[in-house]
N, C-alpha and C. Protein backbone atom coordinates (compact mmCIF):
# COMPACT_ATOMS: atom_id res chain seq x y z
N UNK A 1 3.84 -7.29 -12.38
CA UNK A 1 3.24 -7.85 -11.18
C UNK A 1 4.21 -8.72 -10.38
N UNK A 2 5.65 -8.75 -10.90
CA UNK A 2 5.87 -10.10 -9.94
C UNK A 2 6.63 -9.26 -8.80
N UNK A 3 6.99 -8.25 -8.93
CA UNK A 3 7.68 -7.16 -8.02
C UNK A 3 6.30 -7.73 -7.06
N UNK A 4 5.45 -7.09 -6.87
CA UNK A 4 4.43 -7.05 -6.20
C UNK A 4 3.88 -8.44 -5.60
N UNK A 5 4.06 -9.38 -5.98
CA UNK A 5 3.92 -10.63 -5.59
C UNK A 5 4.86 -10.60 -4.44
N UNK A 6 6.33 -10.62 -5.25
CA UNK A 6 7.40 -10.96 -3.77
C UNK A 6 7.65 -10.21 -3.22
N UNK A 7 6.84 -8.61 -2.83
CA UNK A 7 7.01 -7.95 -1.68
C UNK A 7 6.05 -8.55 -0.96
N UNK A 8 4.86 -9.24 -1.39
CA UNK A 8 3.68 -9.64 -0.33
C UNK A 8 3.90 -10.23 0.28
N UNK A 9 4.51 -10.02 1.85
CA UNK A 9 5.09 -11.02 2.28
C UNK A 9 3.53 -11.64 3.44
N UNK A 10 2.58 -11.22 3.68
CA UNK A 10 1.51 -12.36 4.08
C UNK A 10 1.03 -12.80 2.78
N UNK A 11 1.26 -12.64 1.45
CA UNK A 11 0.65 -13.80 1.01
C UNK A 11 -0.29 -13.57 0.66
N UNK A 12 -0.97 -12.31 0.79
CA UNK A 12 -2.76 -12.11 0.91
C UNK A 12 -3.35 -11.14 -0.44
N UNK A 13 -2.35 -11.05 -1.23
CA UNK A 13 -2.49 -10.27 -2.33
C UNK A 13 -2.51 -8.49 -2.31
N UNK A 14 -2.06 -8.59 -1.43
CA UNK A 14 -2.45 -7.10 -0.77
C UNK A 14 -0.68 -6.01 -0.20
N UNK A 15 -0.25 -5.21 -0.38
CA UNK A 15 0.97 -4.80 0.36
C UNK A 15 0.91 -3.76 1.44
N UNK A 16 1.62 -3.54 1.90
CA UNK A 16 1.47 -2.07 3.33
C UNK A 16 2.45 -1.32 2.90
N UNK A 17 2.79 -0.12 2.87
CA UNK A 17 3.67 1.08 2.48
C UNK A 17 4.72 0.49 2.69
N UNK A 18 5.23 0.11 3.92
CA UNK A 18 6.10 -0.50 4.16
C UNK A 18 6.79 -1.38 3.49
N UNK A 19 6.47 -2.59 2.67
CA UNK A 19 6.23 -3.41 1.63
C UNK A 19 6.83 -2.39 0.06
N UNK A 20 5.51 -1.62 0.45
CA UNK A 20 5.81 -1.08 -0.79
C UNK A 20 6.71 0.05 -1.41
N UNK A 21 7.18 0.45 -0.22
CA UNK A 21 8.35 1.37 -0.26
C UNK A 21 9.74 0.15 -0.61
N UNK A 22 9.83 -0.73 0.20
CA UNK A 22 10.97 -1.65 0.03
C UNK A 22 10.80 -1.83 -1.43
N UNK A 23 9.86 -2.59 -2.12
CA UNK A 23 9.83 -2.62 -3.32
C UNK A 23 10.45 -1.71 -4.42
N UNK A 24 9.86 -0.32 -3.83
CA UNK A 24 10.48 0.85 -4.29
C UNK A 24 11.83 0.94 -4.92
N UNK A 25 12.35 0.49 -3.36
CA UNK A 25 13.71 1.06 -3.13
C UNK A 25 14.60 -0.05 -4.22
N UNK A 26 13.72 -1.90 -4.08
CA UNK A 26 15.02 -2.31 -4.61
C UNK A 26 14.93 -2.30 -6.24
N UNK A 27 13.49 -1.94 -6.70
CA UNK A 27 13.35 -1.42 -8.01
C UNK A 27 14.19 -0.12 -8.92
N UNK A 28 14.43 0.30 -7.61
CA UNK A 28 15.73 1.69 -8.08
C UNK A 28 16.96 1.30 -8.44
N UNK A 29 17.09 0.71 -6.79
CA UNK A 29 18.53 -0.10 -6.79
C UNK A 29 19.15 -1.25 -8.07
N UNK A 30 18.08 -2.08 -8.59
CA UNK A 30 18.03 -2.13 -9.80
C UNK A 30 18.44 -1.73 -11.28
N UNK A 31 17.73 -0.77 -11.01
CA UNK A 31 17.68 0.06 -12.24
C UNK A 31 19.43 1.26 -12.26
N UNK A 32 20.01 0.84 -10.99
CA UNK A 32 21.09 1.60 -10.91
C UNK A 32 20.69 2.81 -10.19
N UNK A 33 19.99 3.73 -9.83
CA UNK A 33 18.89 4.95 -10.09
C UNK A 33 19.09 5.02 -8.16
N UNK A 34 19.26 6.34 -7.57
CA UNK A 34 19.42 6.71 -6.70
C UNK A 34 17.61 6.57 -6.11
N UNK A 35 17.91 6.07 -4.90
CA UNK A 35 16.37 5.81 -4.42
C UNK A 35 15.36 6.97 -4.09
N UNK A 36 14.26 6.96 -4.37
CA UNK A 36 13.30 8.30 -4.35
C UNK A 36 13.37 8.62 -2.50
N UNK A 37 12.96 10.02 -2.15
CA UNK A 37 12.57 10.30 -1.17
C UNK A 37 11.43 9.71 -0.69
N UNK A 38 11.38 9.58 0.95
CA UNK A 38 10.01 9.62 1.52
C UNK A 38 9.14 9.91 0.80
N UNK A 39 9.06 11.43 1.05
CA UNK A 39 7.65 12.08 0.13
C UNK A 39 7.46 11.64 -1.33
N UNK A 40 8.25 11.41 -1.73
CA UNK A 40 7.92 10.69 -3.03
C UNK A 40 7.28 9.16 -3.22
N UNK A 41 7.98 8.11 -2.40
CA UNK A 41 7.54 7.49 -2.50
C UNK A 41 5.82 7.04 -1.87
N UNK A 42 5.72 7.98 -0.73
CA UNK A 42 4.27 8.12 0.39
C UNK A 42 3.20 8.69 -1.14
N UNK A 43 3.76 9.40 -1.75
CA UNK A 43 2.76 9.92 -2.93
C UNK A 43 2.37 9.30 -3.98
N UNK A 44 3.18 8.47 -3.96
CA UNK A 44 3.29 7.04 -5.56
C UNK A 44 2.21 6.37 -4.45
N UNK A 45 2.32 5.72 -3.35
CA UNK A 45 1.54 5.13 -2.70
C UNK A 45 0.26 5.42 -2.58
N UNK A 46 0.14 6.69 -2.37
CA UNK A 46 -0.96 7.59 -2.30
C UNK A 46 -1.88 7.27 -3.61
N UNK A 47 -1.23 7.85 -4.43
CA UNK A 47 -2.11 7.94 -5.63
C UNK A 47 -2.51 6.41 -5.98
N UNK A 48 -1.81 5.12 -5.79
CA UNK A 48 -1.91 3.68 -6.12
C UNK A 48 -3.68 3.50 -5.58
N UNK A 49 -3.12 3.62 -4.09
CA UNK A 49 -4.01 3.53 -3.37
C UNK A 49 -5.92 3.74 -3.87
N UNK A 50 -5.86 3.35 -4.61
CA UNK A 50 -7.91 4.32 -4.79
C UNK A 50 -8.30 4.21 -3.85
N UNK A 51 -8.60 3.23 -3.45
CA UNK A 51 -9.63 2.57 -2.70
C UNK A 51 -9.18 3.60 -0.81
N UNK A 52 -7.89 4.08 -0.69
CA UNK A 52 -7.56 5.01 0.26
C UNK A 52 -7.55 3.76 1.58
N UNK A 53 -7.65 2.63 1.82
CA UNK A 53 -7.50 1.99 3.11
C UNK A 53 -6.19 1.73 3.29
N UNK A 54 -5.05 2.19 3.20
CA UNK A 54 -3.11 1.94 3.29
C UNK A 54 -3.08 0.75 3.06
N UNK A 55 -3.79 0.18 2.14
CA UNK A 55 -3.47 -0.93 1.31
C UNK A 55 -3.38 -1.11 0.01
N UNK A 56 -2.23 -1.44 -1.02
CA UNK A 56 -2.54 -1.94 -2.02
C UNK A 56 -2.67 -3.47 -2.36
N UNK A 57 -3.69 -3.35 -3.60
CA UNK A 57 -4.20 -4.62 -3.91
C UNK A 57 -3.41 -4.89 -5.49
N UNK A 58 -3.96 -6.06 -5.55
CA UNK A 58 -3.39 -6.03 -7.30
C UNK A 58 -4.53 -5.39 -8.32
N UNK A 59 -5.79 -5.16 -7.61
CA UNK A 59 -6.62 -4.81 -8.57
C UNK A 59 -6.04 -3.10 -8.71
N UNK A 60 -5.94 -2.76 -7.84
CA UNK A 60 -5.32 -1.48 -7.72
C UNK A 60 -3.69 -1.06 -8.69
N UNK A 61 -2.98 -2.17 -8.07
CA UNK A 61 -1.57 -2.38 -8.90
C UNK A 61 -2.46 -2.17 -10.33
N UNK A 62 -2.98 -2.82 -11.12
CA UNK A 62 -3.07 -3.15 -12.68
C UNK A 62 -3.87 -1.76 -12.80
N UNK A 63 -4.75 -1.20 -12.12
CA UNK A 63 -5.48 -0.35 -12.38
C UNK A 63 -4.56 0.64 -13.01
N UNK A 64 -3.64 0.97 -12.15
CA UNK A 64 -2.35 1.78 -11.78
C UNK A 64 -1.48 1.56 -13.40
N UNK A 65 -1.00 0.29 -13.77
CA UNK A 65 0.29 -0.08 -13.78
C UNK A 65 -0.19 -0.74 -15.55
N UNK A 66 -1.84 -1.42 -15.38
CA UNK A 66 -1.88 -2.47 -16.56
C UNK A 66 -1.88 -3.43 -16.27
N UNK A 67 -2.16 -4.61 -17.13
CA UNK A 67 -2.09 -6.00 -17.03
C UNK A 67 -0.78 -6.01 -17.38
N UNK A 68 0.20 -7.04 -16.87
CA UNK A 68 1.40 -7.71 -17.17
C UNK A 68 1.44 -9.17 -17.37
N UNK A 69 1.67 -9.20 -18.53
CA UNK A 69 1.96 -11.02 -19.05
C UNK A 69 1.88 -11.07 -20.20
């Protein structure tokens, strides 16, 4: 979760593709790991997404991902 924290940049618990693609990218960059395509990443988003409003939440993140701590 803390990836997801410091992409939120309003603060509101919530991210926009946008957000969450950056995240993406520096999670790759990271990992050493050549960054995913568009379509790849629009589809990770996609599927995050349940709730389908181009928002993710954290309830969504953990749904997704698990509890972390």
């Amino acid at each position: 979760m803390p990836y997801f924290v410091q992409f939120d940049l309003e603060k509101d618990g919530r991210i926009a593709f946008n957000d969450f693609s950056k995240l993406v990218v520096k999670a790759h960059e990271l990992a050493g790991e050549k960054e995913p395509t568009y379509l790849v990443i629009k589809d990770l988003f996609d599927t995050i997404d349940i709730r389908k409003d181009g928002m993710l939440d954290l309830h969504e993140w953990q749904q997704t991902f698990g509890q972390v701590g």
